[in-house]
Protein backbone atom coordinates (compact mmCIF):
# COMPACT_ATOMS: atom_id res chain seq x y z
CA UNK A 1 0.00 0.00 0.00
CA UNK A 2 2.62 2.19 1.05
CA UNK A 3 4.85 1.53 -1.58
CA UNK A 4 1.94 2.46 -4.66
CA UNK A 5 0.24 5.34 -2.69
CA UNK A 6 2.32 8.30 -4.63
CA UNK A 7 2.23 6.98 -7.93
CA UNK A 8 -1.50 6.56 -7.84
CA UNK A 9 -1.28 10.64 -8.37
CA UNK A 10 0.10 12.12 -11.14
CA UNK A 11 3.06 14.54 -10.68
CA UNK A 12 2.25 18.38 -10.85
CA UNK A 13 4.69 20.94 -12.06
CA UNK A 14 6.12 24.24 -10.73
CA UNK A 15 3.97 25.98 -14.25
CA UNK A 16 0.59 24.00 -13.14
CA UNK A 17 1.01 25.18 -9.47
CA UNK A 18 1.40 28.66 -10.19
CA UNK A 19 -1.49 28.34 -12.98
CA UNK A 20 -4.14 27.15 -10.46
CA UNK A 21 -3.25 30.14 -7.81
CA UNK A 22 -3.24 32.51 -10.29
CA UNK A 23 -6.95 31.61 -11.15
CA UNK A 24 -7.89 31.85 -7.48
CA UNK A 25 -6.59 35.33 -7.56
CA UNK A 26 -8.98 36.09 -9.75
CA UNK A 27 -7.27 38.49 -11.65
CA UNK A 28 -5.33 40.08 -8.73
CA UNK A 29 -1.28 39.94 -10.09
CA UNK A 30 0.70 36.94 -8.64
CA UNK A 31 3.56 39.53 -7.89
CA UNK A 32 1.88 41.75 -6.00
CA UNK A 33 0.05 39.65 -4.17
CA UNK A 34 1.88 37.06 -3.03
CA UNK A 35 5.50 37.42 -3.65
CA UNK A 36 7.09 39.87 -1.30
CA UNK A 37 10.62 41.11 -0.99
CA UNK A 38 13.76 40.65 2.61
CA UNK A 39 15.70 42.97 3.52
CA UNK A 40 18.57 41.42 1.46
CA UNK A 41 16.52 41.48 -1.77
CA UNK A 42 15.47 37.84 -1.74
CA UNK A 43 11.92 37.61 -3.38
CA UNK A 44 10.24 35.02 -1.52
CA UNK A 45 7.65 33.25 -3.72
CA UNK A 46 4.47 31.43 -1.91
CA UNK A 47 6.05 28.01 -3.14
CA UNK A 48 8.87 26.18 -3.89
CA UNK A 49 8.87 23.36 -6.23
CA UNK A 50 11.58 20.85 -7.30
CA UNK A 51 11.42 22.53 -10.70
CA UNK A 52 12.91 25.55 -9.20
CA UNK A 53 16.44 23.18 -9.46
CA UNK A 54 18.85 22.48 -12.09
CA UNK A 55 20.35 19.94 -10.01
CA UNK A 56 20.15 18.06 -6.55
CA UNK A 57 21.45 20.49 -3.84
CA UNK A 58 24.65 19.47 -2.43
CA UNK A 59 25.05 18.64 1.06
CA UNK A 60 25.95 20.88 3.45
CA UNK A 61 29.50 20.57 4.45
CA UNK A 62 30.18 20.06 8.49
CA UNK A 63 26.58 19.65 9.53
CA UNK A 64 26.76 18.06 12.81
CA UNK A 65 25.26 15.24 14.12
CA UNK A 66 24.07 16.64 17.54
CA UNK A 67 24.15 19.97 19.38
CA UNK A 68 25.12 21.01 22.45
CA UNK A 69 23.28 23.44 25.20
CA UNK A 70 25.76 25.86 26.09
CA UNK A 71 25.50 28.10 29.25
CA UNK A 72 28.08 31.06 29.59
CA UNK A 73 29.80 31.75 32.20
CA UNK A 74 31.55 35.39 33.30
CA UNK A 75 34.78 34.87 35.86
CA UNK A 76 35.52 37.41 38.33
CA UNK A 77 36.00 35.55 41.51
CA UNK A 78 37.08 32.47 40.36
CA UNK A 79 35.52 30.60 43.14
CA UNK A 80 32.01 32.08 42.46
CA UNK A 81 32.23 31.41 38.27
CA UNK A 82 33.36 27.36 40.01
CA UNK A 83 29.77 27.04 41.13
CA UNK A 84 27.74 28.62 38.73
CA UNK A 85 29.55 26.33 36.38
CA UNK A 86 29.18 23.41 38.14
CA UNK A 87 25.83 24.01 39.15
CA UNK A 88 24.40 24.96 35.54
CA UNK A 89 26.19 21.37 34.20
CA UNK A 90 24.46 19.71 36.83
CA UNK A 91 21.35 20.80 35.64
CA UNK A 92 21.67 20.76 31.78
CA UNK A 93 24.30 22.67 30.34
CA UNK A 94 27.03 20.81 28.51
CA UNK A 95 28.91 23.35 27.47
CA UNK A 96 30.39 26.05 29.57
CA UNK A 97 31.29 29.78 27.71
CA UNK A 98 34.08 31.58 29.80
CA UNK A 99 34.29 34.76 29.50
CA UNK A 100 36.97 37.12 31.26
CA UNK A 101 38.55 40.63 31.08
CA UNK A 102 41.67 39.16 32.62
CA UNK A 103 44.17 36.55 33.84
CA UNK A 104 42.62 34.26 36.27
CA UNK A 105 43.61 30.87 38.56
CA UNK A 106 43.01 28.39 36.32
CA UNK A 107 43.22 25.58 38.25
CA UNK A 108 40.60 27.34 41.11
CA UNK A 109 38.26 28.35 38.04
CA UNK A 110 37.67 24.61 36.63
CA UNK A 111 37.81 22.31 39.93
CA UNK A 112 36.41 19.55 39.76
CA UNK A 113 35.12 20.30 36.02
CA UNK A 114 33.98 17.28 34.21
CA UNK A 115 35.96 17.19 31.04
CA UNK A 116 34.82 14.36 29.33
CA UNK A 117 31.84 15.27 28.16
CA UNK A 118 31.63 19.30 28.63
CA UNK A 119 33.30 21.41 26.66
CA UNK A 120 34.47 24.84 26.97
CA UNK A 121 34.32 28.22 25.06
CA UNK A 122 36.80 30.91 25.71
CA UNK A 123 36.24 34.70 25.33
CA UNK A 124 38.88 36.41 26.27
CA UNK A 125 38.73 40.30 26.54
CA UNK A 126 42.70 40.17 26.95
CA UNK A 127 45.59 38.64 24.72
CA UNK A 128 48.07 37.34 26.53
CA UNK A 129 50.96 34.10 24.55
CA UNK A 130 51.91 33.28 27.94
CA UNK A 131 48.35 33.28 29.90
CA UNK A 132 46.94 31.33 26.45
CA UNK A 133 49.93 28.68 26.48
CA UNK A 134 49.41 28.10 30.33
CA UNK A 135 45.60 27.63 29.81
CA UNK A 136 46.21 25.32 27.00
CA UNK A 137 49.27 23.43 28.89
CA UNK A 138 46.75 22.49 31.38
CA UNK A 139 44.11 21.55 29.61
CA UNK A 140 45.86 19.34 27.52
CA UNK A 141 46.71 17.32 30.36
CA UNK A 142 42.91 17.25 31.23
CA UNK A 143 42.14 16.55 27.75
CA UNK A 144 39.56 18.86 27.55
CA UNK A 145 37.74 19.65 24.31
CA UNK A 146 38.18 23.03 24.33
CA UNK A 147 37.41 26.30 21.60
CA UNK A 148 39.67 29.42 22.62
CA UNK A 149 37.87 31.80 20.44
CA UNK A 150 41.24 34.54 19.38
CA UNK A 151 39.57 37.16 17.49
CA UNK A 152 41.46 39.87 17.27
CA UNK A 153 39.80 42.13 14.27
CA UNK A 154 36.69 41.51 16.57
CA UNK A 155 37.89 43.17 19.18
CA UNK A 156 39.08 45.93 16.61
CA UNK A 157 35.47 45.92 15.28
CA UNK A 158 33.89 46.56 18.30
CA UNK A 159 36.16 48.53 20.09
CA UNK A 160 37.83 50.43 17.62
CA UNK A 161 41.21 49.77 18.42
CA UNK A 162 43.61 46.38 19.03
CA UNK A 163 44.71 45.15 22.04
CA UNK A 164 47.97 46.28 21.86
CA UNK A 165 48.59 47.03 17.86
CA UNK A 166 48.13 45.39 14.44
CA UNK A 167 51.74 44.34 14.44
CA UNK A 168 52.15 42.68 18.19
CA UNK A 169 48.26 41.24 17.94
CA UNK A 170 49.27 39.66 15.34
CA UNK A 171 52.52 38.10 16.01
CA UNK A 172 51.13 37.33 19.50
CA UNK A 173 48.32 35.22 17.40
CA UNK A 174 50.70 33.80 15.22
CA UNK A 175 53.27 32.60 17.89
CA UNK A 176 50.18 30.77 19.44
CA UNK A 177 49.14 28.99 16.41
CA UNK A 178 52.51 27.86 15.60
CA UNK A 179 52.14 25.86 18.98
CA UNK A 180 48.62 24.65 18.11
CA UNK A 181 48.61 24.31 14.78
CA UNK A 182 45.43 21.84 15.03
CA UNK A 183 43.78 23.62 18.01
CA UNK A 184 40.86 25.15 18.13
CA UNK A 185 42.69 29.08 18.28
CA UNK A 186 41.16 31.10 15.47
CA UNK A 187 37.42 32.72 15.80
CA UNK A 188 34.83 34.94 13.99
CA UNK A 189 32.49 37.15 16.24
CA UNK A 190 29.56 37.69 13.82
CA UNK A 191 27.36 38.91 16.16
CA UNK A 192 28.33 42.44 16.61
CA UNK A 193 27.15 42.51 12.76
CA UNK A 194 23.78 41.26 13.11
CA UNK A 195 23.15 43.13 16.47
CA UNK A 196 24.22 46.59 15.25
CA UNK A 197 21.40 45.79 12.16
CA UNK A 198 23.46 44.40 9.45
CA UNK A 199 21.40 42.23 7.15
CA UNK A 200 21.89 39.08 6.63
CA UNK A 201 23.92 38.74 3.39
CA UNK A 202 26.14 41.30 4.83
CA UNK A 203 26.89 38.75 8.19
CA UNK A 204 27.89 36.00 5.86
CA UNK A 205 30.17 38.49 3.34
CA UNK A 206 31.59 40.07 6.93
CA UNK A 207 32.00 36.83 8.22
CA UNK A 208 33.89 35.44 5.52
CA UNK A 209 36.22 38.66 5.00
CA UNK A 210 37.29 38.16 7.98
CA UNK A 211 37.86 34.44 8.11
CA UNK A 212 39.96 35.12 5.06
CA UNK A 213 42.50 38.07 6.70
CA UNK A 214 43.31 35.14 8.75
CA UNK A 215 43.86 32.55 6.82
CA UNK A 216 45.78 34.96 4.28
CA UNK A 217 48.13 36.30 7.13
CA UNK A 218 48.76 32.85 8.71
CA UNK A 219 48.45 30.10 5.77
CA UNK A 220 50.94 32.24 3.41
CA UNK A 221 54.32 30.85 5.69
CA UNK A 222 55.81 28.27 3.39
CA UNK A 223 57.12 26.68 6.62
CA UNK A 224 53.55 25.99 8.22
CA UNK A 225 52.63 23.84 4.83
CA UNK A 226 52.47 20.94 7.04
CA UNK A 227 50.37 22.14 9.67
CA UNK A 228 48.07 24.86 7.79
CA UNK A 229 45.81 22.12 6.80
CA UNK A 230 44.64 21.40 10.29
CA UNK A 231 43.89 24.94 10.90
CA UNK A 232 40.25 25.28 12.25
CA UNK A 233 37.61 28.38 12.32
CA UNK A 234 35.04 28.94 15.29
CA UNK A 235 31.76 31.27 13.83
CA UNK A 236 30.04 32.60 16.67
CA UNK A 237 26.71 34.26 15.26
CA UNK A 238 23.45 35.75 16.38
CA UNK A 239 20.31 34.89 15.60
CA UNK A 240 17.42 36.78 14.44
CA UNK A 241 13.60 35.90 14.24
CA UNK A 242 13.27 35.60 10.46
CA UNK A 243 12.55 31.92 11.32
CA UNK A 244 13.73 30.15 7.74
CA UNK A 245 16.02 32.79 6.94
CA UNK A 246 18.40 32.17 10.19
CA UNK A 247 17.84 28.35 9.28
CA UNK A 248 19.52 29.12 5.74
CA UNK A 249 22.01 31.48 6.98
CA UNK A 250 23.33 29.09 8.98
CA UNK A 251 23.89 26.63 6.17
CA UNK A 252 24.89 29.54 3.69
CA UNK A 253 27.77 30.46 6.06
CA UNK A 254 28.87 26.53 6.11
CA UNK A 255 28.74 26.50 2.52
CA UNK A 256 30.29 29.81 1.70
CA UNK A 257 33.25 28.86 4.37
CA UNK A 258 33.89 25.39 2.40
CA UNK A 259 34.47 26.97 -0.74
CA UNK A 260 37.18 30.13 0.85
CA UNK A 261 38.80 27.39 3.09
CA UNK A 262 38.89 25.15 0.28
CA UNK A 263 41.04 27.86 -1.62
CA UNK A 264 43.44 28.22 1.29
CA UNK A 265 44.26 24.51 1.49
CA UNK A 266 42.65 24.31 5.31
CA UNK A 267 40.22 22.10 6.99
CA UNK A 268 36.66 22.76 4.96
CA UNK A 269 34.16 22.16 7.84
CA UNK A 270 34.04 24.90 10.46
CA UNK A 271 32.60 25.17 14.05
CA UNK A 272 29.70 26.93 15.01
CA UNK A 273 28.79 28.82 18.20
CA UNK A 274 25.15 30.73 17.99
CA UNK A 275 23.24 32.54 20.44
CA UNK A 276 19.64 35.09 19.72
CA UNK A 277 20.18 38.58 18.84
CA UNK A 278 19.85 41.15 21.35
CA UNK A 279 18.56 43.90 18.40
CA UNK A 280 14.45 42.77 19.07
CA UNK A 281 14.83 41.91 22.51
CA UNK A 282 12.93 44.56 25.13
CA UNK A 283 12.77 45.76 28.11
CA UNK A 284 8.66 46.34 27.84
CA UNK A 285 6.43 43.35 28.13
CA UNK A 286 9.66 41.53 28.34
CA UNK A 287 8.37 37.94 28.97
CA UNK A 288 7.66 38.28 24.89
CA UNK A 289 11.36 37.40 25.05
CA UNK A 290 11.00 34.06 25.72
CA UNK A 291 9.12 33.20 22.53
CA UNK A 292 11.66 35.44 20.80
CA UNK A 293 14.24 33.37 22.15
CA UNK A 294 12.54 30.51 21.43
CA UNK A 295 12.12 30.47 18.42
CA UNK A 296 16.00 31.76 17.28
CA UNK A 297 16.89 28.67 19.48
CA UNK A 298 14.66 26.85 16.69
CA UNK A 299 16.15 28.33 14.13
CA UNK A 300 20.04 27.86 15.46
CA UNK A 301 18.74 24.02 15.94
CA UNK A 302 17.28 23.29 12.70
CA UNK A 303 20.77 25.96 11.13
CA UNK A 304 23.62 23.06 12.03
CA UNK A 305 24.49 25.20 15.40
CA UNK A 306 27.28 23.12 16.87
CA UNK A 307 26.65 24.42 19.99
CA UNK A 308 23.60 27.17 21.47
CA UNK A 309 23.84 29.37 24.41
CA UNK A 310 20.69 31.21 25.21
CA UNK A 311 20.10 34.86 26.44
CA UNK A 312 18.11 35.40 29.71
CA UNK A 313 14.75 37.43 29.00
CA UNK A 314 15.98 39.88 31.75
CA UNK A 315 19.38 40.01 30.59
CA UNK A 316 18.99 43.40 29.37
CA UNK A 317 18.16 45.09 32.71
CA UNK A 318 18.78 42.61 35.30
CA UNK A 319 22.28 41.13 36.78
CA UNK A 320 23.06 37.51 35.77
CA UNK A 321 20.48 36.02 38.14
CA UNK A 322 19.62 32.04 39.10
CA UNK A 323 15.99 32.11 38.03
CA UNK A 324 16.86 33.71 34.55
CA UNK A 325 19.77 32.08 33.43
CA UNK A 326 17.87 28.81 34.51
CA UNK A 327 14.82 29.67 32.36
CA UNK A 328 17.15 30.28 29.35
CA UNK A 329 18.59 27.18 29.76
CA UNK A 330 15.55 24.59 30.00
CA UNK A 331 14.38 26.43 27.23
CA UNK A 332 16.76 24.84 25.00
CA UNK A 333 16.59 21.44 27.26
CA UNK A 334 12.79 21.44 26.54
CA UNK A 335 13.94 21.99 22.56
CA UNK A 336 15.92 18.96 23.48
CA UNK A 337 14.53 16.06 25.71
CA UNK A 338 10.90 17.02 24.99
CA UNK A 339 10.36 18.44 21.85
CA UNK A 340 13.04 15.54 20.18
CA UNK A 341 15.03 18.59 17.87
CA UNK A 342 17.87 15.82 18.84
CA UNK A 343 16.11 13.50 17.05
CA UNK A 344 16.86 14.01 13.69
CA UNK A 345 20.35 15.30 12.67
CA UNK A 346 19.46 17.95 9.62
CA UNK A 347 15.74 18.00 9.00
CA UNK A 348 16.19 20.96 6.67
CA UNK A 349 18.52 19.08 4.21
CA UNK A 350 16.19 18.87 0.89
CA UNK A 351 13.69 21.02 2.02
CA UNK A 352 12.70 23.31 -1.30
CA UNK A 353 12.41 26.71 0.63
CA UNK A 354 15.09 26.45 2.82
CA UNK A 355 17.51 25.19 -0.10
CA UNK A 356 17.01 27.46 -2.48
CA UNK A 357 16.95 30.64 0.53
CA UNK A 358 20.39 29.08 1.12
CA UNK A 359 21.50 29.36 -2.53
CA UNK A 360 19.85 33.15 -2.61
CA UNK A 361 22.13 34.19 0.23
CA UNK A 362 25.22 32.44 -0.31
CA UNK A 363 24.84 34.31 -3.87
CA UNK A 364 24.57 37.54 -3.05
CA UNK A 365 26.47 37.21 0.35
CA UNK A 366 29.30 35.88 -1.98
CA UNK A 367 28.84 39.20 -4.27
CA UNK A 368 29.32 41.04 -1.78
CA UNK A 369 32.54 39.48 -0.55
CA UNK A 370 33.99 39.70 -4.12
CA UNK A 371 33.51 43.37 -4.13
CA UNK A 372 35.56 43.90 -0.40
CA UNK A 373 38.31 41.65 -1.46
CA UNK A 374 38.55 43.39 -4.58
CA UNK A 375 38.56 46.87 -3.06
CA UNK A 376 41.65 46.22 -0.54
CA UNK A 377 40.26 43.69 1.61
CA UNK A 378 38.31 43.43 5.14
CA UNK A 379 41.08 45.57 7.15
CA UNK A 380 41.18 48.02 4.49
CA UNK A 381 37.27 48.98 4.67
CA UNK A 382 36.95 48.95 8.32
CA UNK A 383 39.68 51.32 8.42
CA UNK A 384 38.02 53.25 5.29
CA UNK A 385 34.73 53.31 7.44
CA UNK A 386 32.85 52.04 4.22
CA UNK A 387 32.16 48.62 6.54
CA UNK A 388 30.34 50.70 9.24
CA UNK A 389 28.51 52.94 6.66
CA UNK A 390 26.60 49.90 5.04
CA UNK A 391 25.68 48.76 8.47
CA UNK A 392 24.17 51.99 9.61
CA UNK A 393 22.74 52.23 5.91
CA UNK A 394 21.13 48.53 6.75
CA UNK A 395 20.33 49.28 10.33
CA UNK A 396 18.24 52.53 9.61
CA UNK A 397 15.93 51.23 6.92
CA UNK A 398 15.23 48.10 9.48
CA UNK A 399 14.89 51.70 12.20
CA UNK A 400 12.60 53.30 9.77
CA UNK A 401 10.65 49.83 9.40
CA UNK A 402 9.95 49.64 13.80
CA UNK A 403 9.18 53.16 13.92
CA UNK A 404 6.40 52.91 11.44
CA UNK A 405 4.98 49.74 12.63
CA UNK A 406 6.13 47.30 9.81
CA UNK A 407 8.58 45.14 11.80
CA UNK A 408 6.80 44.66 14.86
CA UNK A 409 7.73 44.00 18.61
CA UNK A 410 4.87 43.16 20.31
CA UNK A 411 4.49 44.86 23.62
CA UNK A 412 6.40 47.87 22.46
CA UNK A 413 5.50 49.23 19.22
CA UNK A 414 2.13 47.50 19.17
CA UNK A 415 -0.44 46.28 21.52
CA UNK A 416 1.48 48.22 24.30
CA UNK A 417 0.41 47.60 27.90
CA UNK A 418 0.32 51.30 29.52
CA UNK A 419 -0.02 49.59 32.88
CA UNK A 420 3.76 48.22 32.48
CA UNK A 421 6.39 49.99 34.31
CA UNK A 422 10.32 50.06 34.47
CA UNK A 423 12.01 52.91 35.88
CA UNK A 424 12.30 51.22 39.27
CA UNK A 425 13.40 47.69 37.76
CA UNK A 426 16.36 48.65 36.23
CA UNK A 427 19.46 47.01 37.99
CA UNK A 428 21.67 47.76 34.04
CA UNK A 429 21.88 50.74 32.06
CA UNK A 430 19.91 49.05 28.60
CA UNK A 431 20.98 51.36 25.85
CA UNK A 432 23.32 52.17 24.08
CA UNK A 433 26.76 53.67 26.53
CA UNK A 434 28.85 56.96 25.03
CA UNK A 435 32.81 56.12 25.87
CA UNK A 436 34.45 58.93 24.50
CA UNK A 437 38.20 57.63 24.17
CA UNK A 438 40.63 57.68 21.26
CA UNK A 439 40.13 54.96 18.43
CA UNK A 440 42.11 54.34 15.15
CA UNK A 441 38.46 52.89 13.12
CA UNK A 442 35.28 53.72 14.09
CA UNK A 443 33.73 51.01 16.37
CA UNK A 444 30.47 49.32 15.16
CA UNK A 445 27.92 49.92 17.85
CA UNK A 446 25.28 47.25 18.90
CA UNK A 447 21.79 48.83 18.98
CA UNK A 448 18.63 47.84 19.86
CA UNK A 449 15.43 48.65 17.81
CA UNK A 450 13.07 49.43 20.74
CA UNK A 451 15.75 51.67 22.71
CA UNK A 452 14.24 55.27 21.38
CA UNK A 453 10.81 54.11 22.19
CA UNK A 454 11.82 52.53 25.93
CA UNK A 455 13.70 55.86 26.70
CA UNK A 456 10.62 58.12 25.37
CA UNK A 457 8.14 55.44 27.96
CA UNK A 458 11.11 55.60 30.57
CA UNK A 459 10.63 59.67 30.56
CA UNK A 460 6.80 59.42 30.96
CA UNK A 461 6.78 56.92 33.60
């Protein structure tokens, strides 16, 4: 029965689908209708039909198997950052993000860590060859699976200037990956780019310009031949609630990364690290930012995300806190044990939509890469400011979009409870912060969409 159902019916093209809608429109146009345009230009048609390929899409290079709940981690007092560590493994988490603005005990940080099956992300807001070589010395010994997460033009990009300079940055880099050639140094913060507003052809083309001034500065020694091939790339990237867009962006910037490290002679497959966006997230109505969450979490899932670390829905105006970070967290276990997004390893693999959304913006992501490599290179537009000009370009047409009501956050620009207050609930400062100091680029600045509307509300209170 099973095996005759289908060819019982008789197959029905992409020409005879569009046919029949178009005489139930009843003389509206199909265009105008149904087919509307993203942000990146992608015309999104009402259906997708195997017609719409020449060929079988190709699989998706480095898709993993299974993903990991991450839960991150910030160490001050070493002894403190111990138990929230071990506490949030004991309850879900197996994967612990570190994240520290200076030297700390190692040894004091990870007692007692299990090693075998959590691993660790490292987010340094230092560099340091001798700190990094300790850290690695030791857990080596521990054999740890571990992701240090070096990304010095993303400290550049977001803080306008390097840690020390472009030359010693570099050669402090350089001297570390000649001692780890096949560890996991080298990483791509992409989330600064989606969370100041870029769109999402502009993340991927970012993303992979700046992959490639690292693998062009430290693949081009004709004495690391040997080792260059095991050189490996960590993506860290933010995700927005354009449900099957993220999905496809995810897969575009697996794709897109194959074919650059392909070129270079390095390992094809990268890592991936993803986490929700902060740009819709609100400080109004703010339980709304669990089914944001939620649903990026989805997305991240369903992307190939290695690994996902969730955002508290207070983190914008409340301290790390138990209750929060523990509601973030069995969000992504309920994803997990409950709603079986384990179960099945790439769901979206042959899926018509998402495939040919993943062609669209590896395309144009890839056009868009052409043009900054052919204009100087990554380094050279940052320092140019033309990098931070398209974002703001992107960013205020998504701006103009909230403020008029056409990209909605609900609770804050529409169906707005006047009975919700704030003022008095604020433990962190949620907008934007003015640092005035000396920078050699211009930084680019994460923004939320809903912060001129929450300061305006703020006011009135």
């Amino acid at each position: 029965m099973t095996k005759t159902l289908f060819s019982e019916f008789d197959q029905v093209s992409a020409k005879q689908w569009k046919q029949k809608i178009q005489v139930d429109l009843k003389g509206a146009d199909y265009n105008d209708a149904l087919v509307w345009q993203s942000t990146e230009g992608i015309n999104v048609k009402p259906f997708y039909h195997a017609d719409d390929f020449d060929k079988k899409p190709s699989p998706i290079p480095g898709h993993p198997n299974q993903w990991s709940i991450a839960q991150d981690i910030f160490i001050d007092d070493e002894s403190i950052a111990n138990k929230l560590m071990l506490d949030a493994i004991k309850r879900g988490a197996e994967a612990i993000i570190l994240t520290s603005e200076k030297e700390f005990d190692i040894a004091a940080s990870l007692q007692n860590f299990p090693y075998e099956n959590t691993k660790i992300y490292f987010y340094l807001k230092f560099i340091s060859e001798a700190f990094i070589t300790q850290l690695k010395e030791y857990l080596t010994k521990q054999n740890a699976t571990v992701f240090y997460n070096i990304d010095i033009i993303g400290n550049l990009i977001s803080t306008g200037n390097w840690f020390h300079n472009l030359k010693s940055d570099h050669g402090i880099l350089g001297k570390i990956l000649q001692k780890n050639p096949s560890g996991n140094i080298l990483s791509v913060d992409t989330c600064v780019y989606q969370n100041a507003g870029a769109n999402m052809t502009q993340q991927l083309a970012y993303a992979l310009a700046q992959a490639t001034e690292y693998l062009n500065h430290y693949t081009s020694d004709s004495n690391n031949e040997g080792s260059k091939k095991d050189l490996k790339m960590t993506f860290q990237v933010a995700i927005g609630s354009n449900y099957f867009f993220e999905i496809a962006k995810i897969r575009a910037l697996r794709k897109l990364y194959a074919i650059i490290a392909k070129e270079f002679g390095v390992a094809q497959t990268c890592h991936i690290l993803a986490k929700p966006t902060k740009r819709n997230k609100t400080i109004y109505d703010y339980n709304i930012n669990m089914l944001r969450t939620t649903t990026e979490c989805m997305s991240a899932i369903l992307g190939g995300a290695d690994t996902i670390s969730n955002i508290a829905y207070d983190a914008l105006y409340h301290k790390s806190n138990e209750f929060g970070e523990r509601i973030s967290r069995n969000q992504l276990l309920v994803l997990k044990a409950e709603s079986y997004f384990d179960a099945v390893s790439n769901p979206a693999d042959g899926t018509y939509y998402i495939e040919s959304l993943t062609n669209e913006l590896s395309d144009k992501a890839l056009d868009i890469f052409k043009d900054i490599e052919a204009k100087g290179g990554f380094l050279s537009q940052l320092k140019e400011g033309i990098i931070q000009r398209k974002i703001i370009e992107s960013a205020s047409k998504e701006q103009q979009l909230f403020d008029q009501g056409k990209v909605v956050l609900l609770g804050t620009n529409k169906f707005i409870n006047e009975k919700d207050k704030m003022k008095n609930d604020l433990e962190l400062f949620p907008f934007v912060k003015t640092n005035i100091r000396k920078t050699i680029i211009e930084p680019i600045v994460e923004r939320r969409l809903s912060e001129n509307l929450e300061q305006i509300r703020l006011k009135n209170e």
